[in-house]
C-alpha atoms as a PDB file:
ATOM      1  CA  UNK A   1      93.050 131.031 121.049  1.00  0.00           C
ATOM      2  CA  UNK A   2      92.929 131.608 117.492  1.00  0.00           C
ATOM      3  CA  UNK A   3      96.188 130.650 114.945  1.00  0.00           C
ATOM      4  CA  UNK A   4      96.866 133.459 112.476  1.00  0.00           C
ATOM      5  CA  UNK A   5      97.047 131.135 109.169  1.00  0.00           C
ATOM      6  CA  UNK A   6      96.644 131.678 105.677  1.00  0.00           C
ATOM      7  CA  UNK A   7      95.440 128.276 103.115  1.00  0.00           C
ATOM      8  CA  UNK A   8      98.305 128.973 101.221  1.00  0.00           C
ATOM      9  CA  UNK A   9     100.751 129.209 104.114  1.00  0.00           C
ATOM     10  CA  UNK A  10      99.222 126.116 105.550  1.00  0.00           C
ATOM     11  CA  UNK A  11      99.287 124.316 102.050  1.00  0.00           C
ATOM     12  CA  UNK A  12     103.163 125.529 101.314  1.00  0.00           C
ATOM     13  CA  UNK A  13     103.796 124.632 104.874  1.00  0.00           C
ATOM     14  CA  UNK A  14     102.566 120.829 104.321  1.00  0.00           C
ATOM     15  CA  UNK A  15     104.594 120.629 101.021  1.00  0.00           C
ATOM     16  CA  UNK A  16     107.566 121.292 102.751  1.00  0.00           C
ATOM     17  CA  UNK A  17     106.840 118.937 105.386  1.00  0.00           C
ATOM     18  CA  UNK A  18     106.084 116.097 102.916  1.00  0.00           C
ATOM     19  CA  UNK A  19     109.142 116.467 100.721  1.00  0.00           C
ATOM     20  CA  UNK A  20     111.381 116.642 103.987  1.00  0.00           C
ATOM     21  CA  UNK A  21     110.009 113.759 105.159  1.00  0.00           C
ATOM     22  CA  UNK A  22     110.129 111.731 101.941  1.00  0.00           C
ATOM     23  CA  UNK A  23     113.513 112.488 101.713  1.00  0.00           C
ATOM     24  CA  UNK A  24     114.390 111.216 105.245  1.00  0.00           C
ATOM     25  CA  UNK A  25     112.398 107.797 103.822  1.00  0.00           C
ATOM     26  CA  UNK A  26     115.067 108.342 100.194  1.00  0.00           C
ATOM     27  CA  UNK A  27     118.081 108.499 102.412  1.00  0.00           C
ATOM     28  CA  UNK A  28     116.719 105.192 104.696  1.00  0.00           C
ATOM     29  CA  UNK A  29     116.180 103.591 101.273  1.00  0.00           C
ATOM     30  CA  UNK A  30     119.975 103.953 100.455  1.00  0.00           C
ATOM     31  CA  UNK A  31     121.293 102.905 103.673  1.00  0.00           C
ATOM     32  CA  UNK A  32     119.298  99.549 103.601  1.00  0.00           C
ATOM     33  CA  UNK A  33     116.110 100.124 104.974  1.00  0.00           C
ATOM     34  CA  UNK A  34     112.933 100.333 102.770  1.00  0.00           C
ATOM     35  CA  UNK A  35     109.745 101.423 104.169  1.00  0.00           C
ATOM     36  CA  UNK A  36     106.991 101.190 101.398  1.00  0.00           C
ATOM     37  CA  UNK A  37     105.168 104.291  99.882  1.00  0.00           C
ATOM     38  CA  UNK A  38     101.154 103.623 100.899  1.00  0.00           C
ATOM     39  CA  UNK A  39     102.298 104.260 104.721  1.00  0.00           C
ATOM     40  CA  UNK A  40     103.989 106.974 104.085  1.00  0.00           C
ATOM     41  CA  UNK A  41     101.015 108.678 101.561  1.00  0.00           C
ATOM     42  CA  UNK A  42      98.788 107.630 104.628  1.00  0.00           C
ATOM     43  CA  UNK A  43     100.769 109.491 107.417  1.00  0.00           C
ATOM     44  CA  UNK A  44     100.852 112.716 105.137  1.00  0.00           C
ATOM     45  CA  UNK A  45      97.178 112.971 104.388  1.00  0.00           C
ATOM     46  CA  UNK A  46      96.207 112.301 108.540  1.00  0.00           C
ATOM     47  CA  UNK A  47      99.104 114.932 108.874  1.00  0.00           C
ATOM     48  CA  UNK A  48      97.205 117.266 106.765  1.00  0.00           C
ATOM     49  CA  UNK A  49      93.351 116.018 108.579  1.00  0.00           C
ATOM     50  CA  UNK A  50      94.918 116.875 111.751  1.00  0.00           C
ATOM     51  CA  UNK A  51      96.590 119.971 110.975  1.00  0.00           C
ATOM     52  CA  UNK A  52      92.760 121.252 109.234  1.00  0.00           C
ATOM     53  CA  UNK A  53      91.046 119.406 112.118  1.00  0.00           C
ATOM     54  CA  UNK A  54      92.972 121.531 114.946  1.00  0.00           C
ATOM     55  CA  UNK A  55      92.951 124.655 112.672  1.00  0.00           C
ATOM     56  CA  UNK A  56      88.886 124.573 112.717  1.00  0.00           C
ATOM     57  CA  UNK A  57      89.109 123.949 116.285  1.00  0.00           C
ATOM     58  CA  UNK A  58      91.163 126.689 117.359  1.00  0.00           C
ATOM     59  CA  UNK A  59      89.261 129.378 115.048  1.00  0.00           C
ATOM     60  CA  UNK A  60      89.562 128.925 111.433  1.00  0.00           C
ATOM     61  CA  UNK A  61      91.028 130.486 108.640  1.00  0.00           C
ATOM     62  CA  UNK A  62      91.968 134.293 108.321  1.00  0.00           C
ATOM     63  CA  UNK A  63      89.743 135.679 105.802  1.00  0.00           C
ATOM     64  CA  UNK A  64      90.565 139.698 106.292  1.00  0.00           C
ATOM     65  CA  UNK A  65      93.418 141.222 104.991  1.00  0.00           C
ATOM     66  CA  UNK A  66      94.263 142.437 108.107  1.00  0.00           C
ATOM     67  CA  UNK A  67      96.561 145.834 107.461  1.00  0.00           C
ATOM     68  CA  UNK A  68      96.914 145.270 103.599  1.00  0.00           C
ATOM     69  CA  UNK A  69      94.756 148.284 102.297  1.00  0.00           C
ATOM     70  CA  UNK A  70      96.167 149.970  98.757  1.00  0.00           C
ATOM     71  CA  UNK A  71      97.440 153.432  99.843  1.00  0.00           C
END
């Protein structure tokens, strides 16, 4: 099995994650329940090891263009 992903899909892809989820940790905040930041940092970067560790393990990055040749 090999995943079809691009670095900057992947890296676009984890931004989008991490604001989402800080959010969800902004809206706890205001209803009375603080989690600290260093957790939170730490989750997101083993979210991102994992996500590049099962990446290299299923096949690796797509380096051709695929279809994408000028006319």
């Amino acid at each position: 099995m090999s995943l079809d992903v691009s670095r900057g899909g992947l890296l676009v892809t984890l931004a989008i994650f991490g604001v989402i989820i800080y959010e969800m940790r902004t809206v706890l905040d205001f209803i009375g329940i603080e989690l600290p930041l260093i957790p939170y940092m730490a989750a997101v970067f083993a979210l991102a090891g994992l996500t590049l560790w099962v990446i290299s393990l299923t096949g690796g990055w797509r380096t051709d263009t695929g279809g994408n040749d000028p006319a």
